[in-house]
N, C-alpha and C. Protein backbone atom coordinates (compact mmCIF):
# COMPACT_ATOMS: atom_id res chain seq x y z
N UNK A 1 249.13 108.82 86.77
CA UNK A 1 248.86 107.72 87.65
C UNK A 1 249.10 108.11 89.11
N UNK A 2 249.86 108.79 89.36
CA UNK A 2 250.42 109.47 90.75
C UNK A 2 249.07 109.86 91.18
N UNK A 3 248.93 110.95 90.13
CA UNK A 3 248.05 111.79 90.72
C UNK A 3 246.53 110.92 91.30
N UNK A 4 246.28 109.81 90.85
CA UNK A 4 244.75 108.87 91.22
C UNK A 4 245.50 108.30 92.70
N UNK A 5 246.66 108.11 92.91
CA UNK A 5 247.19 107.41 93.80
C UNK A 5 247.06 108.34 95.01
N UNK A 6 247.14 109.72 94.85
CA UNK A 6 247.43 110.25 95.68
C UNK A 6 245.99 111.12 96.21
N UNK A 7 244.80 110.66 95.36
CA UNK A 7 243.47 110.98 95.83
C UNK A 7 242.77 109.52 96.34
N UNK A 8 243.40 109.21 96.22
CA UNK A 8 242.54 107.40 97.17
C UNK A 8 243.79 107.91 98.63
N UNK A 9 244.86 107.79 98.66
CA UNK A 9 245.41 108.52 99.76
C UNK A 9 244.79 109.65 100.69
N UNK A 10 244.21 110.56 100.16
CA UNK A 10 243.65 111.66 100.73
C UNK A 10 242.29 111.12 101.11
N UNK A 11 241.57 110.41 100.03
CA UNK A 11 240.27 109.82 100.72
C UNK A 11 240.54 108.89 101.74
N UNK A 12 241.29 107.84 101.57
CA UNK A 12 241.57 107.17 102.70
C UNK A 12 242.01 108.16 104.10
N UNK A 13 242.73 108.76 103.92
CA UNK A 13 243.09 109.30 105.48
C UNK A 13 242.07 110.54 106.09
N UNK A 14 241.10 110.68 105.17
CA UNK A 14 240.14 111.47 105.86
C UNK A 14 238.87 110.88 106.27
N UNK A 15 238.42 109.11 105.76
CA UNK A 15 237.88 108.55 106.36
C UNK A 15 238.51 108.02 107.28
N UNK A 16 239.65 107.51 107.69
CA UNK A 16 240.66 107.73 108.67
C UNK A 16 239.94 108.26 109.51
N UNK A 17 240.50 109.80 109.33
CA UNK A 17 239.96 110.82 110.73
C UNK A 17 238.94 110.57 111.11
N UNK A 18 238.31 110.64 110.17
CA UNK A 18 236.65 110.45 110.41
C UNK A 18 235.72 109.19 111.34
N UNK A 19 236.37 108.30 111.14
CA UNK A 19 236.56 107.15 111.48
C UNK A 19 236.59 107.14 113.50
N UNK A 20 237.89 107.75 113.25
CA UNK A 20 238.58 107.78 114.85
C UNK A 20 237.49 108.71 115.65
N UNK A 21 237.25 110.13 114.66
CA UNK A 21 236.29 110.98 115.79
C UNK A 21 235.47 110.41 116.03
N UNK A 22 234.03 109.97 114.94
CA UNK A 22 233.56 108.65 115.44
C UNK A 22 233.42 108.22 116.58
N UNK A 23 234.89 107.25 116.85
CA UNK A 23 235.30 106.49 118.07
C UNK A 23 235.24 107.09 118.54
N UNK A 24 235.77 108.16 119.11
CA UNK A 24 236.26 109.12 119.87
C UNK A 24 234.49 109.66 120.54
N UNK A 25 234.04 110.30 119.80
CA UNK A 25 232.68 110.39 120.67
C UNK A 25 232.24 109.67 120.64
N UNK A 26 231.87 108.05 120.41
CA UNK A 26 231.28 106.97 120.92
C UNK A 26 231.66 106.70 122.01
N UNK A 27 233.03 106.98 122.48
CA UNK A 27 233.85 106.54 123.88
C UNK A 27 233.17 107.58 124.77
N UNK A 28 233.25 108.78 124.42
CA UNK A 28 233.02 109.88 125.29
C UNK A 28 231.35 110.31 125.57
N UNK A 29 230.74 109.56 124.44
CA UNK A 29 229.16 109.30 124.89
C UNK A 29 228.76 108.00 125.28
N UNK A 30 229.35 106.95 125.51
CA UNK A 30 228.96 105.41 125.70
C UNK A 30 228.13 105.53 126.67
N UNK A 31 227.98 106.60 128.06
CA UNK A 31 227.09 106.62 128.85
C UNK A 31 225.56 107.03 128.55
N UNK A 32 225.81 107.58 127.02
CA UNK A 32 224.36 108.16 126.64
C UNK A 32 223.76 107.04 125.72
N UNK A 33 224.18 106.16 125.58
CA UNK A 33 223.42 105.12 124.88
C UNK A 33 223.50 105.63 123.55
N UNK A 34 222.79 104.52 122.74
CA UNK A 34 222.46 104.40 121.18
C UNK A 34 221.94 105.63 121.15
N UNK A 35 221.24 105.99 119.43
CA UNK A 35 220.68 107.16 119.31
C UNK A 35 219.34 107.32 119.32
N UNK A 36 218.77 107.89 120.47
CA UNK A 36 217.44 108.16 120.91
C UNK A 36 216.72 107.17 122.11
N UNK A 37 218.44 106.71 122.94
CA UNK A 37 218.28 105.71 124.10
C UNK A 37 218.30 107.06 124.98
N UNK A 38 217.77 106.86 126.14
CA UNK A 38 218.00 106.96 127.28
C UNK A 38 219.23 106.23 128.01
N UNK A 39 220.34 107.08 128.57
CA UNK A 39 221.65 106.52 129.19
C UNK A 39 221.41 106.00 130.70
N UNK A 40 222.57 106.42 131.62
CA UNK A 40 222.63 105.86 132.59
C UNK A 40 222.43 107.39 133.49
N UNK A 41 222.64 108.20 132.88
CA UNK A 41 222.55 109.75 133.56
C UNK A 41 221.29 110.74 133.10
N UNK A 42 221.00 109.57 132.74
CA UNK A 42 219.53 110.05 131.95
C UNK A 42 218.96 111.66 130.94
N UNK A 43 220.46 111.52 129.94
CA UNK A 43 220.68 112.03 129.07
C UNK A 43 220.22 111.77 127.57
N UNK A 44 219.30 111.79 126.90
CA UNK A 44 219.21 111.73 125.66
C UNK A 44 220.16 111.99 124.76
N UNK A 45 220.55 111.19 123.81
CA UNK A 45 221.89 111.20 122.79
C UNK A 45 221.42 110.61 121.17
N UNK A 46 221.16 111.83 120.63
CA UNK A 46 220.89 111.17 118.84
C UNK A 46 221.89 111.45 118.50
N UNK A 47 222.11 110.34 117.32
CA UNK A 47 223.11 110.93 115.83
C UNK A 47 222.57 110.36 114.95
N UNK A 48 222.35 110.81 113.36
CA UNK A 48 222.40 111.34 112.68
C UNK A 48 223.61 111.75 111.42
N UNK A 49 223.79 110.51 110.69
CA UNK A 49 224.78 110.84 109.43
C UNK A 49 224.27 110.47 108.00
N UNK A 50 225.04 111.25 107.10
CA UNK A 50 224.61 111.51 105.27
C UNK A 50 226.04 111.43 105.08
N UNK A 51 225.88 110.82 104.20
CA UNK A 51 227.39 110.74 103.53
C UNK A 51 226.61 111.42 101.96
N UNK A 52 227.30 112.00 101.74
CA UNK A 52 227.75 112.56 99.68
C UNK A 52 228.62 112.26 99.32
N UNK A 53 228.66 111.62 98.00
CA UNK A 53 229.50 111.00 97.35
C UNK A 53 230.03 112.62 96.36
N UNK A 54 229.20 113.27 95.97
CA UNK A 54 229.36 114.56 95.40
C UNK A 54 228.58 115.31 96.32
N UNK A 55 229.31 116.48 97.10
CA UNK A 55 229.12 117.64 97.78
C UNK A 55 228.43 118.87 97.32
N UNK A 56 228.15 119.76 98.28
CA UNK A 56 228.20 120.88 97.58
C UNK A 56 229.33 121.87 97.19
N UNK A 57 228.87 122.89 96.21
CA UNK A 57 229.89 123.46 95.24
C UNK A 57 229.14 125.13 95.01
N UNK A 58 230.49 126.04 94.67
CA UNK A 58 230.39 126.92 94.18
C UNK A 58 230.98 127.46 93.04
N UNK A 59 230.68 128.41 91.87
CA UNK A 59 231.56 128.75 91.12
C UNK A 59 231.10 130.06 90.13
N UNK A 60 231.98 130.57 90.30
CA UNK A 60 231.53 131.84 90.12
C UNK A 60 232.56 132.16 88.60
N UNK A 61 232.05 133.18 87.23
CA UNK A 61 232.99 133.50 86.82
C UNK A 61 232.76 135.08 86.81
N UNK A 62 232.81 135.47 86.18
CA UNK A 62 233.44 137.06 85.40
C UNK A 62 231.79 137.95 85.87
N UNK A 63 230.42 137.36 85.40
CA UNK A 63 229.39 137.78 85.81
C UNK A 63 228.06 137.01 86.06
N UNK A 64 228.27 135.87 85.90
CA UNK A 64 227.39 134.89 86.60
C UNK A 64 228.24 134.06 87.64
N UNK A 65 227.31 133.13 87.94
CA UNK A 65 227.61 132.13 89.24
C UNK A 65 226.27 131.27 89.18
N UNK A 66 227.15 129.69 90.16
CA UNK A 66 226.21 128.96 90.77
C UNK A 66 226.42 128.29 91.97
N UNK A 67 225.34 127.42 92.55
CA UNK A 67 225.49 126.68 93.59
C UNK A 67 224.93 125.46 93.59
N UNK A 68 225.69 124.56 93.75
CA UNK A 68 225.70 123.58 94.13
C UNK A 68 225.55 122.78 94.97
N UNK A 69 224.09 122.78 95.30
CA UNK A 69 223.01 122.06 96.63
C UNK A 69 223.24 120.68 96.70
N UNK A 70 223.40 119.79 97.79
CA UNK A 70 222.55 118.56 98.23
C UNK A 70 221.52 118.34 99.25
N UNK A 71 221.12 117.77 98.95
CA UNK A 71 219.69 117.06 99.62
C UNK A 71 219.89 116.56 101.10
N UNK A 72 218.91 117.78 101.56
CA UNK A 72 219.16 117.89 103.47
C UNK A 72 218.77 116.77 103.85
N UNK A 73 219.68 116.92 105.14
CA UNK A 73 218.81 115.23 106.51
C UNK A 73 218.20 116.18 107.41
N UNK A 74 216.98 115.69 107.06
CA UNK A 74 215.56 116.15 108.20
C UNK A 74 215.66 115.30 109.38
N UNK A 75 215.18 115.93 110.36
CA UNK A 75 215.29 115.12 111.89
C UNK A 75 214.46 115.92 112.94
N UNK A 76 213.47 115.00 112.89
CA UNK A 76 212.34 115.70 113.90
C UNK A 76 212.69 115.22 115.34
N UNK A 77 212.73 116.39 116.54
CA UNK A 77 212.40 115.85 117.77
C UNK A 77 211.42 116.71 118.21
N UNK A 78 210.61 115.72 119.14
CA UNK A 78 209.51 115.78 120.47
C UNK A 78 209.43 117.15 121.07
N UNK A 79 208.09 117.11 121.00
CA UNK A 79 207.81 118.55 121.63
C UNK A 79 208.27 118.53 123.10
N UNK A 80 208.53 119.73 123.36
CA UNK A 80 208.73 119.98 125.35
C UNK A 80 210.34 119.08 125.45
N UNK A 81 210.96 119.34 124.10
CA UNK A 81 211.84 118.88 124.45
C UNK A 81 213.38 120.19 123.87
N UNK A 82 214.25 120.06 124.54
CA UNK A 82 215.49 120.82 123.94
C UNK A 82 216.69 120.46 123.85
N UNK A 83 217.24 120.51 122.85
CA UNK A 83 219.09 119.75 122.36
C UNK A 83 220.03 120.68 121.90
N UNK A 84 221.13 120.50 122.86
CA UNK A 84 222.25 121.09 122.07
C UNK A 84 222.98 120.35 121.25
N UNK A 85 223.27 120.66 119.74
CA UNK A 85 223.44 120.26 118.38
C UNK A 85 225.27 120.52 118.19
N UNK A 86 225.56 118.98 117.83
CA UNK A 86 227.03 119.70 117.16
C UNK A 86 227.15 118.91 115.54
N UNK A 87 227.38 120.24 114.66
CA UNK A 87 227.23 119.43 113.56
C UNK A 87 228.91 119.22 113.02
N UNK A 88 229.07 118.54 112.50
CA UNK A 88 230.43 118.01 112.11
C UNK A 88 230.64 117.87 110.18
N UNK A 89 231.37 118.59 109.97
CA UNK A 89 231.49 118.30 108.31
C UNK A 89 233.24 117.80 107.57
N UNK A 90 232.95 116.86 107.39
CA UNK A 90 234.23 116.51 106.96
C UNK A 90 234.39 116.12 105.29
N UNK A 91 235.18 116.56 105.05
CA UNK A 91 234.83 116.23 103.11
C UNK A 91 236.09 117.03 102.57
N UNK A 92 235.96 115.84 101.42
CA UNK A 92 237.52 116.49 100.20
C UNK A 92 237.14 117.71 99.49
N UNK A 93 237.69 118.72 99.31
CA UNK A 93 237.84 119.80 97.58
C UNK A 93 239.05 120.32 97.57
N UNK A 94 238.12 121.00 96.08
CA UNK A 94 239.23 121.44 95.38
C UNK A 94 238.78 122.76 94.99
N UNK A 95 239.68 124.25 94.92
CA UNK A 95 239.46 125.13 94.98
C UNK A 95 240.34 125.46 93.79
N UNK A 96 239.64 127.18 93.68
CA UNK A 96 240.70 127.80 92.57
C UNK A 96 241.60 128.51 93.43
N UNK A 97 242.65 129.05 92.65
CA UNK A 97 244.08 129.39 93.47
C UNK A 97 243.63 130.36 94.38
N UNK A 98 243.46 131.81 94.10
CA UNK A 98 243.77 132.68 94.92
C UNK A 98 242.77 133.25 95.74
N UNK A 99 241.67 132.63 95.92
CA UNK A 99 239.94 132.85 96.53
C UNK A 99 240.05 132.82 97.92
N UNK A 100 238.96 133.24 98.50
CA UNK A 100 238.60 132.86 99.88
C UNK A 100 237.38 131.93 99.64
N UNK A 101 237.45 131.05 100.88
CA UNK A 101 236.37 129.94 100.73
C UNK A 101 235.93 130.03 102.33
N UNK A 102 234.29 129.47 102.38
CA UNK A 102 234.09 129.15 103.80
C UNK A 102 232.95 127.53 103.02
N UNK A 103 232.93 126.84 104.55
CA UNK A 103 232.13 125.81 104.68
C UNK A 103 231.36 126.33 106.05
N UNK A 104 229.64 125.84 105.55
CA UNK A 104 229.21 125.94 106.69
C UNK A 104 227.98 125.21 106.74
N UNK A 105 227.20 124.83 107.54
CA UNK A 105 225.74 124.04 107.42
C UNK A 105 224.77 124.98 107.67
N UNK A 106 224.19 124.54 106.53
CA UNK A 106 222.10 125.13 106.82
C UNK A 106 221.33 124.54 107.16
N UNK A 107 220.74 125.32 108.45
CA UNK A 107 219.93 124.33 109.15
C UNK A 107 218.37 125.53 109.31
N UNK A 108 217.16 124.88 108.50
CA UNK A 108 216.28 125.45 108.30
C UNK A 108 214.85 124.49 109.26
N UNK A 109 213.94 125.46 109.71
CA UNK A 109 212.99 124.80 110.42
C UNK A 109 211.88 124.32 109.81
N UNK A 110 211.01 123.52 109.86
CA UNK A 110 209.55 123.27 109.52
C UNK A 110 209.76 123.54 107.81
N UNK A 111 210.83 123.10 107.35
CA UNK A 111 210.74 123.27 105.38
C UNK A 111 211.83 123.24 105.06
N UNK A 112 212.04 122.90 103.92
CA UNK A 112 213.48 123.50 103.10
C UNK A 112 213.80 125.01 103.17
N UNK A 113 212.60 125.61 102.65
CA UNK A 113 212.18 127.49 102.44
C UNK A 113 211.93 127.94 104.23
N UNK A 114 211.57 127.25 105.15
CA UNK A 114 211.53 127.45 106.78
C UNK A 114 212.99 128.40 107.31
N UNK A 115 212.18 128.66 108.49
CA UNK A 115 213.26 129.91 109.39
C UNK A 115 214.43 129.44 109.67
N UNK A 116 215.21 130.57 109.04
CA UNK A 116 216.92 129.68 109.10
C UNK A 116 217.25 129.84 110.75
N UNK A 117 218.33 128.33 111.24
CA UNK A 117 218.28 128.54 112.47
C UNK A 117 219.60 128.92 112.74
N UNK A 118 219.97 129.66 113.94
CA UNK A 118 221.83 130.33 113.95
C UNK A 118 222.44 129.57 114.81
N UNK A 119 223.29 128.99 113.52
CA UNK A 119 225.02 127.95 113.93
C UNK A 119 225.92 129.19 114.19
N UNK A 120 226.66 128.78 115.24
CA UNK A 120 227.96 129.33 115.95
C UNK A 120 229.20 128.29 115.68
N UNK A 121 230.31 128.99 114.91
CA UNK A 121 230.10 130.03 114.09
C UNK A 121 229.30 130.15 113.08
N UNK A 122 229.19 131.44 112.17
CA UNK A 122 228.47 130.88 110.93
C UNK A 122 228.78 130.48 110.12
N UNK A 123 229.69 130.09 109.65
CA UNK A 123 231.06 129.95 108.82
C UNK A 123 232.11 129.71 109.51
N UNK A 124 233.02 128.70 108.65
CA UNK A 124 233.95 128.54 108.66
C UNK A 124 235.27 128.68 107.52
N UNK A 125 236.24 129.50 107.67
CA UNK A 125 237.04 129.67 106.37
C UNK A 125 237.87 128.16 105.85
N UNK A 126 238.04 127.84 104.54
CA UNK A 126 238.57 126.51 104.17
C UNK A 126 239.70 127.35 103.29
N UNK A 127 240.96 126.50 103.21
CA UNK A 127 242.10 127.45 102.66
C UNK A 127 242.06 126.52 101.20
N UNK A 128 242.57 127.71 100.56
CA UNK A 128 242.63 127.42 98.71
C UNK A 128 243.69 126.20 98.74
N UNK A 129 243.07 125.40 97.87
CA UNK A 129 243.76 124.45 97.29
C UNK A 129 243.60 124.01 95.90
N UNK A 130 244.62 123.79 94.75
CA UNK A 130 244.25 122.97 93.67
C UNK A 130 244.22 121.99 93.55
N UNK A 131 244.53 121.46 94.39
CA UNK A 131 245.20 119.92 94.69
C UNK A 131 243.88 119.50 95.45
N UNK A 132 243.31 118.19 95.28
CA UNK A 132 242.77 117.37 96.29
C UNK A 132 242.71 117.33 97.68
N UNK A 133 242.08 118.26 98.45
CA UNK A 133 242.39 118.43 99.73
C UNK A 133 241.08 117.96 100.81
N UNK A 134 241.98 117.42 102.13
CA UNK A 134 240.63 117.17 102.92
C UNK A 134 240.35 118.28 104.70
N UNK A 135 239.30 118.33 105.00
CA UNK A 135 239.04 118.90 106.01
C UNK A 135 238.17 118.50 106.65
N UNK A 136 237.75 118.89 107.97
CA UNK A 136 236.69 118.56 109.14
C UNK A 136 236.63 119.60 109.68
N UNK A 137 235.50 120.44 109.54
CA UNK A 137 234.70 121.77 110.66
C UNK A 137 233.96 120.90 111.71
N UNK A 138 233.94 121.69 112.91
CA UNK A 138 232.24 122.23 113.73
C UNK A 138 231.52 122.94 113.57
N UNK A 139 230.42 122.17 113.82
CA UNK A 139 229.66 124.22 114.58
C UNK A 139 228.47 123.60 115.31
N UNK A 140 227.68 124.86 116.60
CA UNK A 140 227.20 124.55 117.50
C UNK A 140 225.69 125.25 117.44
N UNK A 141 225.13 124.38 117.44
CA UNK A 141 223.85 124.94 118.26
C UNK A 141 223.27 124.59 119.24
N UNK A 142 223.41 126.19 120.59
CA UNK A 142 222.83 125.31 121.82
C UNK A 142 221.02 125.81 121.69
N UNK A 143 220.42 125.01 122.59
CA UNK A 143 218.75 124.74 122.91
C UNK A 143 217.90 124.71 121.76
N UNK A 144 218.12 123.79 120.38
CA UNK A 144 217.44 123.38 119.58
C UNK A 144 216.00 123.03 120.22
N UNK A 145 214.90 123.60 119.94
CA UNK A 145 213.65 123.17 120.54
C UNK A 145 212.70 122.26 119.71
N UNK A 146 212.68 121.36 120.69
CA UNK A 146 211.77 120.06 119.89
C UNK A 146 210.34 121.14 119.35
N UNK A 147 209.48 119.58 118.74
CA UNK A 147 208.20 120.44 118.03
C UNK A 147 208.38 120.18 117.04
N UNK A 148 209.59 120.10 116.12
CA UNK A 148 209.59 120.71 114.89
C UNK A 148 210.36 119.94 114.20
N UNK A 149 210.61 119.95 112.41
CA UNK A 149 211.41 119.00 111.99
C UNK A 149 212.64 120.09 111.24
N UNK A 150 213.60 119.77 111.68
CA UNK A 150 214.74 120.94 111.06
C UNK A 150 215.44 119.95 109.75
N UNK A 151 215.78 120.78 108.81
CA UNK A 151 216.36 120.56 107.63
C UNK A 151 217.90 120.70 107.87
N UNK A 152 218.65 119.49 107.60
CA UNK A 152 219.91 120.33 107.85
C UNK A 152 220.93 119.83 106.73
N UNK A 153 222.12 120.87 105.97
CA UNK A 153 222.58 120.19 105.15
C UNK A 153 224.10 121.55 105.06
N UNK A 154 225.08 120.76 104.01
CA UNK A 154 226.15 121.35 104.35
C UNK A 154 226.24 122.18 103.56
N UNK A 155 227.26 123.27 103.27
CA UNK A 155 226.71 124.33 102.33
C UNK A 155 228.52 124.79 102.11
N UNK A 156 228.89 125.41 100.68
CA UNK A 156 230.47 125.93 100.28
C UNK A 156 230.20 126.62 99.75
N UNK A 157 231.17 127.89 99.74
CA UNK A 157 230.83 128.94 99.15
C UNK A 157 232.13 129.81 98.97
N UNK A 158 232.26 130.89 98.23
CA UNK A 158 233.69 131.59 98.32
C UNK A 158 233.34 133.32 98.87
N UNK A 159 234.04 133.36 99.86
CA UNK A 159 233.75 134.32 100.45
C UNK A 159 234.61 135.88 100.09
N UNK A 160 235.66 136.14 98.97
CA UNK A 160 236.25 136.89 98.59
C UNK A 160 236.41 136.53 97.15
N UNK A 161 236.25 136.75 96.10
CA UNK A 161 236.67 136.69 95.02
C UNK A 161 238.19 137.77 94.08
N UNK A 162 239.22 137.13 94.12
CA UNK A 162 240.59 137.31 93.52
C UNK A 162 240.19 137.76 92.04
N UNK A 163 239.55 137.03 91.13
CA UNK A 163 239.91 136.94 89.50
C UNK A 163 238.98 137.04 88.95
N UNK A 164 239.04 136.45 87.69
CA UNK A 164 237.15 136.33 87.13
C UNK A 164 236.41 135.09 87.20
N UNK A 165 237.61 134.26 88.08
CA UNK A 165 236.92 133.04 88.07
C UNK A 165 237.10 132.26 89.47
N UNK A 166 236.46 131.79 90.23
CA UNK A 166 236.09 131.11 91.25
C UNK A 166 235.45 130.25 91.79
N UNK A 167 235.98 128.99 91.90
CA UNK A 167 235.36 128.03 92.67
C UNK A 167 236.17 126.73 93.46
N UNK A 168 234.91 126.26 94.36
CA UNK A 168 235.02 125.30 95.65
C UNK A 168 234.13 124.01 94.67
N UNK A 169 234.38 123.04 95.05
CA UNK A 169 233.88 121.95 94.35
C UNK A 169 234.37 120.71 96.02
N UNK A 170 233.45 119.71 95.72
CA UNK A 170 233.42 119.44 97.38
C UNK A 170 232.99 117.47 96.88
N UNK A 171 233.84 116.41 97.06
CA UNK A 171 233.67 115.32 97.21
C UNK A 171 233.80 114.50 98.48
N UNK A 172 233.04 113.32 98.57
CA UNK A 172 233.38 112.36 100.02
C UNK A 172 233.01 112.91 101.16
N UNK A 173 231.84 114.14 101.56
CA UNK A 173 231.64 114.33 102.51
C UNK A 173 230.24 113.71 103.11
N UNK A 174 230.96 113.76 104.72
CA UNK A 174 230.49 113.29 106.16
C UNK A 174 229.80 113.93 106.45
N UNK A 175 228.84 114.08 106.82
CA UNK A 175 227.89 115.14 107.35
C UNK A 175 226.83 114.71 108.88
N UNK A 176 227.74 115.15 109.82
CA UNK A 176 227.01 114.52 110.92
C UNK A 176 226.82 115.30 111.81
N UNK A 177 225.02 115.09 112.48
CA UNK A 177 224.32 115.90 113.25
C UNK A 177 224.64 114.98 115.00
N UNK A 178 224.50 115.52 115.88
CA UNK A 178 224.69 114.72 117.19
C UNK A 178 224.05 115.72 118.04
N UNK A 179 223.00 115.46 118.43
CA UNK A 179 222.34 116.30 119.23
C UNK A 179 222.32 115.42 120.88
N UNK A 180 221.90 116.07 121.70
CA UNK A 180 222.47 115.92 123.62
C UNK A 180 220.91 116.74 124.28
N UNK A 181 220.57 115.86 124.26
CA UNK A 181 218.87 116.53 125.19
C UNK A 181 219.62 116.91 126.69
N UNK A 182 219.18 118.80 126.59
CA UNK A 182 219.42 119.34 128.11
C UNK A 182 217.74 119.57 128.64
């Protein structure tokens, strides 16, 4: 019983966070208006959120493996136009003990199978846990060029393998795009 108590705890305080950043760049963009307003500095400001109730996942054993995809948020902007992109991923897992893990987003152009586009960083490392754990990455892309419709979605994976067995498994994630027309 603890243990259910103490994953509504962890979900609660990472919609929590989630919550506040949120606020937090709503305060710090209020001059850029709604998403796809024109502000007062005459800045363009989209966002862009997917929630997963089940994430993506990896798991690897002894000589196979898999992955565990969800279903990208597409978001077309206007030609002759360019945005710098910050994508934000926040979400619960659960890992095997002694692995390396990274989280990171794929962001593909004109398709699912389209030209992958390069997030800074490319990765991010997530630390092993067995336990129910929550986190929030960035990552940046500057001069996204309109024209086109980009695919974008979050992606886990284990980046060192310890044993014969390995995996990231990923619930409750946030997945939010916020792009800033320069």
């Amino acid at each position: 019983m603890e243990r259910k108590g103490t994953r509504k705890a962890i979900a609660l305080a990472t919609v929590a966070a989630m919550l506040l950043a949120w606020l937090a760049v709503e305060v710090a963009t209020s001059g850029a208006g709604q998403a796809g307003a024109a502000g007062t500095s005459g800045i363009e400001f989209r966002r862009a959120t997917r929630y997963y109730g089940v994430g993506p996942s990896a798991v690897y054993d002894f000589d196979s493996g898999s992955i565990g995809v969800v279903r990208p948020l597409r978001l077309s902007f206007a030609s002759g136009t360019t945005f710098d992109v910050v994508i934000t991923i926040a979400m619960n897992y659960r890992t095997s003990a002694d692995d390396r893990f990274v989280v990171s987003p794929l962001v593909r152009r004109d398709g699912r199978y389209g030209r992958i586009v390069h997030v800074r960083p490319q990765r991010r490392a997530v630390a092993a846990s067995t336990k129910p754990t929550g986190g929030t990455t960035a990552f940046l892309i500057d001069g996204l060029r309109g024209g086109h419709t980009y695919w974008f979605s979050p992606t886990v994976n284990v980046s060192r393998r310890v044993g014969d067995h390995s995996s990231i498994t990923s619930r409750h994630v946030v997945f939010v795009v916020d792009a800033t027309r320069v």
